[in-house]
N, C-alpha and C. Protein backbone atom coordinates (compact mmCIF):
# COMPACT_ATOMS: atom_id res chain seq x y z
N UNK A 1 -27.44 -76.61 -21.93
CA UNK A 1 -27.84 -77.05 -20.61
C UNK A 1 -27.56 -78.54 -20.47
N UNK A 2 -26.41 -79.01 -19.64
CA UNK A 2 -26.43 -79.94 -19.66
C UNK A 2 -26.25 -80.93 -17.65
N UNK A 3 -26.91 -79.34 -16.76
CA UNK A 3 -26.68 -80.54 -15.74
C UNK A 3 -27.80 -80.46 -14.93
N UNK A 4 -27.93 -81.01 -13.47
CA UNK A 4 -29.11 -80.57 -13.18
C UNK A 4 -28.75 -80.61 -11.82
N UNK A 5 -29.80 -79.25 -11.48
CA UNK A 5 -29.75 -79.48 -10.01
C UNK A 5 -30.53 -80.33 -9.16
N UNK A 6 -30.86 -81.60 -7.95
CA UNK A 6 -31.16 -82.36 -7.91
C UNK A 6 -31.36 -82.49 -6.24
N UNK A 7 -31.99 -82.45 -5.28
CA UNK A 7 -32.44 -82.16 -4.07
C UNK A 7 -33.79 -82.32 -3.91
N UNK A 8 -33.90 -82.54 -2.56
CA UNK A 8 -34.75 -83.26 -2.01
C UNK A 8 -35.96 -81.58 -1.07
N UNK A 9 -37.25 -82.00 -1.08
CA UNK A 9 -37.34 -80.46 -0.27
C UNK A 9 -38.59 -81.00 -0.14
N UNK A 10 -39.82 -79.77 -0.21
CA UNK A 10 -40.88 -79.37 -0.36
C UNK A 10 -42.54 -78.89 -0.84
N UNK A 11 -43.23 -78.61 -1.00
CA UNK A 11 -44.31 -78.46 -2.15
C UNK A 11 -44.92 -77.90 -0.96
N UNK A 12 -45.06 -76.76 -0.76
CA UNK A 12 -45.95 -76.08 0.11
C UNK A 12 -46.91 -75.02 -0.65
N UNK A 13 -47.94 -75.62 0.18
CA UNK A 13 -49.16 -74.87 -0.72
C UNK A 13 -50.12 -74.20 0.22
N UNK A 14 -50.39 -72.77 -0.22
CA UNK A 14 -51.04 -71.62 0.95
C UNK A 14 -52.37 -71.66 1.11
N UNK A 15 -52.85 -71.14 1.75
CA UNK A 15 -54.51 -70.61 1.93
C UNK A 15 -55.01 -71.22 2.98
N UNK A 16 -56.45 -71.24 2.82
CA UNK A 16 -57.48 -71.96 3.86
C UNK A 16 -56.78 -73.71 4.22
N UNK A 17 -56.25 -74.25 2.74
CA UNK A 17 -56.12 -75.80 2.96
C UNK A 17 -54.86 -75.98 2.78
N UNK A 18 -54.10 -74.61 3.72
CA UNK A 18 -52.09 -75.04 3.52
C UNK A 18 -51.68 -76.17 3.85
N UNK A 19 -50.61 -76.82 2.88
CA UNK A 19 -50.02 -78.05 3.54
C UNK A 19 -48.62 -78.07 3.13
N UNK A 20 -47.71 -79.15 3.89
CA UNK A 20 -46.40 -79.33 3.73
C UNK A 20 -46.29 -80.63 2.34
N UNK A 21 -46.10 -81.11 1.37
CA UNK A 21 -45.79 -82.05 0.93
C UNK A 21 -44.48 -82.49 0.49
N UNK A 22 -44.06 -83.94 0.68
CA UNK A 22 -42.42 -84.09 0.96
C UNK A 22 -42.25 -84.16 -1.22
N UNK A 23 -40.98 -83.71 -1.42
CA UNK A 23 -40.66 -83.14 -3.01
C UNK A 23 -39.42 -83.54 -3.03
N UNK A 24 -39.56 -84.20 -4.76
CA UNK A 24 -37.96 -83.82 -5.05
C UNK A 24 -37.86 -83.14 -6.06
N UNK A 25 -36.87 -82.88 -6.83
CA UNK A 25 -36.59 -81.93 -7.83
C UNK A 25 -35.68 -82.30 -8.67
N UNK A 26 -35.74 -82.62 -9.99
CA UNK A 26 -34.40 -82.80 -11.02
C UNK A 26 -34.69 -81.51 -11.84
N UNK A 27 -33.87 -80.59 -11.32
CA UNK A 27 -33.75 -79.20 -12.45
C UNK A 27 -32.88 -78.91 -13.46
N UNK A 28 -33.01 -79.17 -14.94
CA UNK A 28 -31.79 -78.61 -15.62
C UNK A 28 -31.40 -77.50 -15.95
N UNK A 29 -30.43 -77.10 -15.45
CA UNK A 29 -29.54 -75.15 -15.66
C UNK A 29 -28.63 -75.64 -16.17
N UNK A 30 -27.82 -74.71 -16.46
CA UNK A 30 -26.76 -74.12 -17.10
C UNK A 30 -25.60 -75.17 -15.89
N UNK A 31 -24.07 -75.66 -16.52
CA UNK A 31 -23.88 -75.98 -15.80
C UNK A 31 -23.20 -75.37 -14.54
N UNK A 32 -22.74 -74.11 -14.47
CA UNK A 32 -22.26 -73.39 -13.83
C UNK A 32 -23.13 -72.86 -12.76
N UNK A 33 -24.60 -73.04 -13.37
CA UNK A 33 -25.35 -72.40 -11.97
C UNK A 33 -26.18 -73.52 -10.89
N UNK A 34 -25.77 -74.83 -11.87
CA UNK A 34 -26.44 -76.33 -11.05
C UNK A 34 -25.42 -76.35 -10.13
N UNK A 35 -23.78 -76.27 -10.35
CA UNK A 35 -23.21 -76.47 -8.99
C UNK A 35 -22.97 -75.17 -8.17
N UNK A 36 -24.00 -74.21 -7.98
CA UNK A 36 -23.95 -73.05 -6.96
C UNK A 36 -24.42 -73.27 -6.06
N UNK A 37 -26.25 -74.02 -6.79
CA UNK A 37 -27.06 -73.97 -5.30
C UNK A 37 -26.64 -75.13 -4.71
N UNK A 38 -27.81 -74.09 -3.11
CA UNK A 38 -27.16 -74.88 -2.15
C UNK A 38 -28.80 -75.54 -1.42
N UNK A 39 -29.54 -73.95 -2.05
CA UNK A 39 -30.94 -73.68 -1.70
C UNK A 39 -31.38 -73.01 -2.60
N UNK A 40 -32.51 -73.72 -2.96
CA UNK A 40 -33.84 -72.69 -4.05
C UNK A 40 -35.45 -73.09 -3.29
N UNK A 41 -35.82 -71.92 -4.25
CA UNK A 41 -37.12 -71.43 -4.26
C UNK A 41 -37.70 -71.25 -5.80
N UNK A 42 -38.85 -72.66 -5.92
CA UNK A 42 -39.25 -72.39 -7.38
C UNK A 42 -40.72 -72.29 -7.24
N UNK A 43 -40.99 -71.36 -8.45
CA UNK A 43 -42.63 -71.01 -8.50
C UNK A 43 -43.20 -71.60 -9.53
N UNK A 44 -43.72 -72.52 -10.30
CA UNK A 44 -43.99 -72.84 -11.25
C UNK A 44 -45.34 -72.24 -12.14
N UNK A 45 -45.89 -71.51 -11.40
CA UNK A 45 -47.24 -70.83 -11.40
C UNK A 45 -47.24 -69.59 -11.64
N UNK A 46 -47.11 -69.00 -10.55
CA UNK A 46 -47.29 -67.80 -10.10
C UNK A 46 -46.72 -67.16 -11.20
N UNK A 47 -47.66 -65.52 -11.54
CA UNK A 47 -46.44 -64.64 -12.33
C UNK A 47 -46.41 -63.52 -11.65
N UNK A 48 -46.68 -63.49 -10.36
CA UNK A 48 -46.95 -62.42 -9.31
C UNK A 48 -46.41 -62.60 -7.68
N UNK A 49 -45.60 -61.85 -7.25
CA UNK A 49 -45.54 -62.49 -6.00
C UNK A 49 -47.11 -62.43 -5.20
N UNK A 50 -47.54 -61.62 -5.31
CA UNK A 50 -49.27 -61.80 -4.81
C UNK A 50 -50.02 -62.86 -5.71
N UNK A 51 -49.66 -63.71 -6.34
CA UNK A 51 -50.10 -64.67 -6.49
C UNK A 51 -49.74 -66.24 -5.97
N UNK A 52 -48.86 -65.98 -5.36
CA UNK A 52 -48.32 -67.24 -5.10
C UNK A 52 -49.04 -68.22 -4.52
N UNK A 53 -49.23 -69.57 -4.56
CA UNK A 53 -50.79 -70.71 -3.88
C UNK A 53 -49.73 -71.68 -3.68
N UNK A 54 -48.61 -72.44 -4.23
CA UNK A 54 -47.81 -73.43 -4.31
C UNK A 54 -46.53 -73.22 -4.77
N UNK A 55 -45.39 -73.37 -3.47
CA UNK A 55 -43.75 -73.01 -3.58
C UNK A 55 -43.29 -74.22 -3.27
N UNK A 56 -42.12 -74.57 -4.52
CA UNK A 56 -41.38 -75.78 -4.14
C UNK A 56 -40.43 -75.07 -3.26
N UNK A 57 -39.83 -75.60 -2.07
CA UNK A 57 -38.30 -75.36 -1.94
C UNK A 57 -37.60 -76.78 -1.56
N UNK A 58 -35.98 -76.21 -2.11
CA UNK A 58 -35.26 -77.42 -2.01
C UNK A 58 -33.84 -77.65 -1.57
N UNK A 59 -33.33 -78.32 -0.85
CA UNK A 59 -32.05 -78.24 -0.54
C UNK A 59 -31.24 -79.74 -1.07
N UNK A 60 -30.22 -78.71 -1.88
CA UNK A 60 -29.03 -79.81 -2.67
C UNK A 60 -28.58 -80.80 -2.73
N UNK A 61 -29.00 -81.85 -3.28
CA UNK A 61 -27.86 -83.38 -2.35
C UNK A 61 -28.99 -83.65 -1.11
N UNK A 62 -29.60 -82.91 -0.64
CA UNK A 62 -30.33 -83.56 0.69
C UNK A 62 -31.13 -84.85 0.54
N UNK A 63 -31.19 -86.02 1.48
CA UNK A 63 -32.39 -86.56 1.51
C UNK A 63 -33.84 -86.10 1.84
N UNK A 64 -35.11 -87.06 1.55
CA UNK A 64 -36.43 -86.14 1.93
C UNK A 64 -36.23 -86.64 3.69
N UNK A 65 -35.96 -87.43 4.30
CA UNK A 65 -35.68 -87.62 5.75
C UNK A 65 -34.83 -86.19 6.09
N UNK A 66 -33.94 -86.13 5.70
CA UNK A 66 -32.92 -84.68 6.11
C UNK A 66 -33.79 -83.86 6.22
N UNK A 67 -34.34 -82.94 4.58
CA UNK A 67 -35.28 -82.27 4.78
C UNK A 67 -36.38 -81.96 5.52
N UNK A 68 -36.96 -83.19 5.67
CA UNK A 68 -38.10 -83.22 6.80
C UNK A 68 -37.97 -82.85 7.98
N UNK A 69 -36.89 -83.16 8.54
CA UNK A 69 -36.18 -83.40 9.95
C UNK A 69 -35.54 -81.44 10.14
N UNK A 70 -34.56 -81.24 9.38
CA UNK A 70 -34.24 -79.92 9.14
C UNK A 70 -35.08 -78.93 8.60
N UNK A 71 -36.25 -79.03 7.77
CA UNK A 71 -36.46 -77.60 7.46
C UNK A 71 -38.57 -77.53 7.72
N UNK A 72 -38.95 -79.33 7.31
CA UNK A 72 -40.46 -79.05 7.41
C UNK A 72 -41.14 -79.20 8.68
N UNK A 73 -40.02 -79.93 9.56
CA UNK A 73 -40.59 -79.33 11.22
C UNK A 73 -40.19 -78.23 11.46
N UNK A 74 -39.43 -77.63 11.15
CA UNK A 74 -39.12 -75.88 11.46
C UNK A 74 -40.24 -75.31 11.09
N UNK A 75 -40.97 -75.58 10.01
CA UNK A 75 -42.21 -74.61 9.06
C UNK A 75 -43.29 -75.12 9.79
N UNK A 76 -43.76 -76.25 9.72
CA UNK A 76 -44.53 -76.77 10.49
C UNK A 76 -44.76 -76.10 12.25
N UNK A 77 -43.54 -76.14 13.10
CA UNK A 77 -43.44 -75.65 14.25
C UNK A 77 -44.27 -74.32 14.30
N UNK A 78 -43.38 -73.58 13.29
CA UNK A 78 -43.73 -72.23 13.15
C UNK A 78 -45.43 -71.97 12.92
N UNK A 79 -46.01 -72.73 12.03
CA UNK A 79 -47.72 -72.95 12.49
C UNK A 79 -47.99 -71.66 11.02
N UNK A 80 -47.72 -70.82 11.26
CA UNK A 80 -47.95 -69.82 9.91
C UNK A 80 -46.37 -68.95 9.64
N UNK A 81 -46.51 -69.15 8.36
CA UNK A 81 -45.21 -68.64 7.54
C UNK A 81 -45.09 -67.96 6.09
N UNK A 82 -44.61 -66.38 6.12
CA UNK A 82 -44.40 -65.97 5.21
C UNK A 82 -43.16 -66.28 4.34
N UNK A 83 -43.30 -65.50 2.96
CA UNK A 83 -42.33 -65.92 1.96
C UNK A 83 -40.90 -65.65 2.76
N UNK A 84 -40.74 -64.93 2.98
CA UNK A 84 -39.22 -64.78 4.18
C UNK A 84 -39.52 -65.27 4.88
N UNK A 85 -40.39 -66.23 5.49
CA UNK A 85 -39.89 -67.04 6.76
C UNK A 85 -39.57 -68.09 6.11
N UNK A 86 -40.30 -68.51 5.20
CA UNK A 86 -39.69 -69.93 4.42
C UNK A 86 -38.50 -69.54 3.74
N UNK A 87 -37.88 -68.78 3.27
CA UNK A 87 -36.62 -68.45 2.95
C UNK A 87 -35.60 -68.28 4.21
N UNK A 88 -35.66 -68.01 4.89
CA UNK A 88 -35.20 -67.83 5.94
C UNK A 88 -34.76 -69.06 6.81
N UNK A 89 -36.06 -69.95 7.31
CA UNK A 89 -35.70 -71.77 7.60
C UNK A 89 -34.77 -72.38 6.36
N UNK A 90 -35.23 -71.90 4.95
CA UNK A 90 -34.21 -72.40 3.96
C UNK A 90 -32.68 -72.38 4.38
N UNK A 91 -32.39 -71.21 4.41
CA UNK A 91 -31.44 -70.52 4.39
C UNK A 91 -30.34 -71.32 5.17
N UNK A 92 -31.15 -70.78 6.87
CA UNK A 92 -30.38 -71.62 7.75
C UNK A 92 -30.15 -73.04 7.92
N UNK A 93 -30.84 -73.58 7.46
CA UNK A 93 -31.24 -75.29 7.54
C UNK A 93 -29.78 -75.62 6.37
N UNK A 94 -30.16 -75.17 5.70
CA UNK A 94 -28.60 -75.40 4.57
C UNK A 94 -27.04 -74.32 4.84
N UNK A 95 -27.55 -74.24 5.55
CA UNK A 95 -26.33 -72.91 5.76
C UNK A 95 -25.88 -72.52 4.93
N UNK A 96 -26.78 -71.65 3.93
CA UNK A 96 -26.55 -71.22 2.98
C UNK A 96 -27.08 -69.64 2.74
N UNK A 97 -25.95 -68.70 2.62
CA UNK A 97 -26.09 -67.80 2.49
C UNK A 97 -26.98 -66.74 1.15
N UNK A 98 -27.09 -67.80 0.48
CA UNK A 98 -27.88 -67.62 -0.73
C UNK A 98 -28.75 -68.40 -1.03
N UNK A 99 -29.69 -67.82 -1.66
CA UNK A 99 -31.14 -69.26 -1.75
C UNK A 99 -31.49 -68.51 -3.17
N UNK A 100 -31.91 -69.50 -3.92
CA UNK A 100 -32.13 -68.84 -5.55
C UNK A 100 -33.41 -69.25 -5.80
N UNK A 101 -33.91 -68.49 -6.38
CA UNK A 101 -35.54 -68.34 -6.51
C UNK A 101 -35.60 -68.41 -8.20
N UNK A 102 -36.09 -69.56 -8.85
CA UNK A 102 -36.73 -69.12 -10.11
C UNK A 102 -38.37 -69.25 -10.10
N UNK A 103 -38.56 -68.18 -10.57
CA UNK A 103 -39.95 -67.75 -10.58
C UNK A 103 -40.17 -66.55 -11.78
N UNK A 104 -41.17 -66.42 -12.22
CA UNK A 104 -41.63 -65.31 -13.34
C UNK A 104 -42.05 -64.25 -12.48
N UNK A 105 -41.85 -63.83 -10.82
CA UNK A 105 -41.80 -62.94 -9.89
C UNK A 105 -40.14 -62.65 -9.44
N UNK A 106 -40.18 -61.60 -8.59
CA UNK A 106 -39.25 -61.26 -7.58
C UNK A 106 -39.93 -61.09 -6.70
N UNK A 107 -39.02 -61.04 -5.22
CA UNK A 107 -39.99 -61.19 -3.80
C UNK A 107 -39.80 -59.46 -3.75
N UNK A 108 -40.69 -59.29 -3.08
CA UNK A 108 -40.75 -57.91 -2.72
C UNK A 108 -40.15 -56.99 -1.93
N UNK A 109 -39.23 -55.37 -1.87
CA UNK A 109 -38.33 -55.20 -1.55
C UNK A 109 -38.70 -55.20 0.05
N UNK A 110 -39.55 -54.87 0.97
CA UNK A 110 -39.72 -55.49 2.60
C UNK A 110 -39.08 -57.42 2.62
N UNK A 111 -39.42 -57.98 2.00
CA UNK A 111 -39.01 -58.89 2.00
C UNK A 111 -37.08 -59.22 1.97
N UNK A 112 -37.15 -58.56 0.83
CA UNK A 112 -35.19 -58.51 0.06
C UNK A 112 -35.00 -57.93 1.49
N UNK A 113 -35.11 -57.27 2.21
CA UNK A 113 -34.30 -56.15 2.85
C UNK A 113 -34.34 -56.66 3.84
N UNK A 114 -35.52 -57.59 4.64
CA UNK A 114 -35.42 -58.33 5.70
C UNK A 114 -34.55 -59.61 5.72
N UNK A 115 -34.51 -60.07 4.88
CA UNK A 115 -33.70 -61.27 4.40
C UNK A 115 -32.48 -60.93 4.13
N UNK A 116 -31.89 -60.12 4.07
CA UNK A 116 -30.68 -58.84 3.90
C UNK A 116 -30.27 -58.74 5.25
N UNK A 117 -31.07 -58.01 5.92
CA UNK A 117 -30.46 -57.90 7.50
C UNK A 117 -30.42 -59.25 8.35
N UNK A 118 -30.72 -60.47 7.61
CA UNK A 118 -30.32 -61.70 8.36
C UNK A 118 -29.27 -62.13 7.70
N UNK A 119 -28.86 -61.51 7.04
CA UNK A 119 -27.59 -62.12 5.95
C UNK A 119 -27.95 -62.90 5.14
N UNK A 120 -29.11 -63.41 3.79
CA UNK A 120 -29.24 -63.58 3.43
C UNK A 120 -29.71 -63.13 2.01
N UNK A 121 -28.92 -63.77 1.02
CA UNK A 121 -29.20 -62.89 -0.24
C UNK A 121 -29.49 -63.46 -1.26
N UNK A 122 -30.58 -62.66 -1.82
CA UNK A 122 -31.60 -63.87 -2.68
C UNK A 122 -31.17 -63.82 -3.96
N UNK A 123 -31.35 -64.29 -4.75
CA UNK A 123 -30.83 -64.69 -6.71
C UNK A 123 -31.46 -65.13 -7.44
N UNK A 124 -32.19 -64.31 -7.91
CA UNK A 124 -33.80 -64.25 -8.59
C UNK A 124 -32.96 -64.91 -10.33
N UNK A 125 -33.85 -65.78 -10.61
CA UNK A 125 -33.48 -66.31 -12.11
C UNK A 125 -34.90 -66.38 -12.68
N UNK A 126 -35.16 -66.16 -14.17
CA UNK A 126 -36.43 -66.06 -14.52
C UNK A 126 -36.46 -67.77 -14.49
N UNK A 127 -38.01 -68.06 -14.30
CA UNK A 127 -38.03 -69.34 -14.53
C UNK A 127 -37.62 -70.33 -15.83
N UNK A 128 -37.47 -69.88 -16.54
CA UNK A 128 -36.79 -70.22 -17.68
C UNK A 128 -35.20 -70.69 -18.20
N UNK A 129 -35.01 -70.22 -16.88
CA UNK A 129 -33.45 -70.64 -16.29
C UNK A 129 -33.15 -72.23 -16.08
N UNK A 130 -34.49 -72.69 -15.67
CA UNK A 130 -34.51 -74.41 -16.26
C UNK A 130 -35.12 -74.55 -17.42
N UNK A 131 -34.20 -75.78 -17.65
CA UNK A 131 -35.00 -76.42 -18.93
C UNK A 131 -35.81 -77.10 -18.89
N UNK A 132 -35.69 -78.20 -18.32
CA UNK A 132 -36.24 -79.15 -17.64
C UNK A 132 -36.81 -79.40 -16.39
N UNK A 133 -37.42 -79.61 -15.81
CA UNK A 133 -37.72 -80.43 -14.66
C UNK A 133 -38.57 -81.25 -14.32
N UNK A 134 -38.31 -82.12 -13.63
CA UNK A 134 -39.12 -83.27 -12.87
C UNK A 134 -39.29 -82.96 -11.37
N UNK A 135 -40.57 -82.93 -11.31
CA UNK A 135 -40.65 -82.75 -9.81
C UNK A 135 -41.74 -84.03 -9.70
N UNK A 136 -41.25 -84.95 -8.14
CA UNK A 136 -41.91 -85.73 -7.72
C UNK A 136 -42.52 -85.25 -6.51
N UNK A 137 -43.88 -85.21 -6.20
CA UNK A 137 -44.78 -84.98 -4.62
C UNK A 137 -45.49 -86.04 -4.75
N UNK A 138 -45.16 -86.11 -3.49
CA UNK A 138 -46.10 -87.61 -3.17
C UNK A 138 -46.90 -88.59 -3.89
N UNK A 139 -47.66 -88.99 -4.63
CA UNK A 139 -48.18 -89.75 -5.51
C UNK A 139 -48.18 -88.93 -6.80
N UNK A 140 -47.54 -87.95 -7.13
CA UNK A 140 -47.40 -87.20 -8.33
C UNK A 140 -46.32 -87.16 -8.89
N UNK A 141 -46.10 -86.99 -10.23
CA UNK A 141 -45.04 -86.60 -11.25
C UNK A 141 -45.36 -86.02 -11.92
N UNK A 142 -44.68 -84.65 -12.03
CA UNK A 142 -45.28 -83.70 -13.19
C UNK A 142 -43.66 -83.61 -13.95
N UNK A 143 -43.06 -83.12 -14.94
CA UNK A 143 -42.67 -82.79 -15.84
C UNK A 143 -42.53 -81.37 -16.61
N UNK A 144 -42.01 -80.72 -16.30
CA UNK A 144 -41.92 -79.14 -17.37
C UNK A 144 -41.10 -79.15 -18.69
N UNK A 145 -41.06 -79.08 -19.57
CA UNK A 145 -40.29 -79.00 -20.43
C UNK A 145 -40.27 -77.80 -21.01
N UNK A 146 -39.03 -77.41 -21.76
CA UNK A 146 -39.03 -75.85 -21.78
C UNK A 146 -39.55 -75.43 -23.32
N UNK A 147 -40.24 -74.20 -23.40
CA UNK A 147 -40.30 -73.17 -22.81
C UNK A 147 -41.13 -73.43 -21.22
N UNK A 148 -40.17 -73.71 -19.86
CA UNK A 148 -41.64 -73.51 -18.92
C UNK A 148 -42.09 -72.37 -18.49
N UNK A 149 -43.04 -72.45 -18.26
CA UNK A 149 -44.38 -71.35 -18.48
C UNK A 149 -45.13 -71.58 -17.33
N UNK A 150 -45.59 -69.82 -16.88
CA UNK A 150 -46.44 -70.43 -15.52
C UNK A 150 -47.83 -71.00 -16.24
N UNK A 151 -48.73 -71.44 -15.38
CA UNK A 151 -49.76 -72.32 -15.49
C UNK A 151 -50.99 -70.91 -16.05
């Protein structure tokens, strides 16, 4: 593993006290699969899609101004949003026909199949697919080093 994928995005976190927080991401993969994305979806937690409380997403090369502007007033607008709708603003906001999800889940097949009939097709990698990462949210820095492991 020697590259990383590196984009600017998100930290959205669900429930009673959902919020948007602005994110970046230094992910290390394989180098063949750092220059694919365009768009991901990472879970660092969760080992369930019914568990999910906090989803990074991120788009490639973007600034957090870009992002903000393109994908967290779209989510925001929208007021409540499921896992395909945030895949979905992903999607289009990057014009990207693929959005890659590492997570110790897969999204669920109502989900795949709706995201399917919008032309979008998802690329589930176990989370372990990074080695590394640094994720910065707002006054935070956390760090994964591998083996990462949900929480």
């Amino acid at each position: 593993m020697e590259e990383y994928f590196i984009g600017a995005g998100a930290l959205l976190t669900a429930g009673p006290a959902a919020s948007i927080a602005a994110a970046t991401l230094h992910a290390q993969t394989e180098p063949v699969l750092a220059s694919q994305i365009a768009a991901a979806v990472v879970d660092f937690e969760a080992t369930d899609v019914g568990e999910i409380s906090r989803l990074l997403v991120v788009a490639a090369g973007w600034s957090a101004g870009r992002f903000q502007a393109e994908v967290t007033t779209r989510l925001l607008d929208q007021r409540e949003c499921g896992l395909g709708d945030v895949i979905a603003v992903l999607a289009e906001a990057t014009g990207s026909r693929e959005v890659h999800i590492f997570a110790h889940w897969c999204p669920d097949l109502a989900t795949t199949a709706s995201l399917a009939r919008a032309g979008v097709r998802l690329i589930a990698h176990p989370l372990e697919a990074i080695g590394r990462a640094a994720l910065v949210s707002g006054n935070r820095l956390a760090h994964w080093r591998p083996p990462v492991q949900a929480a």
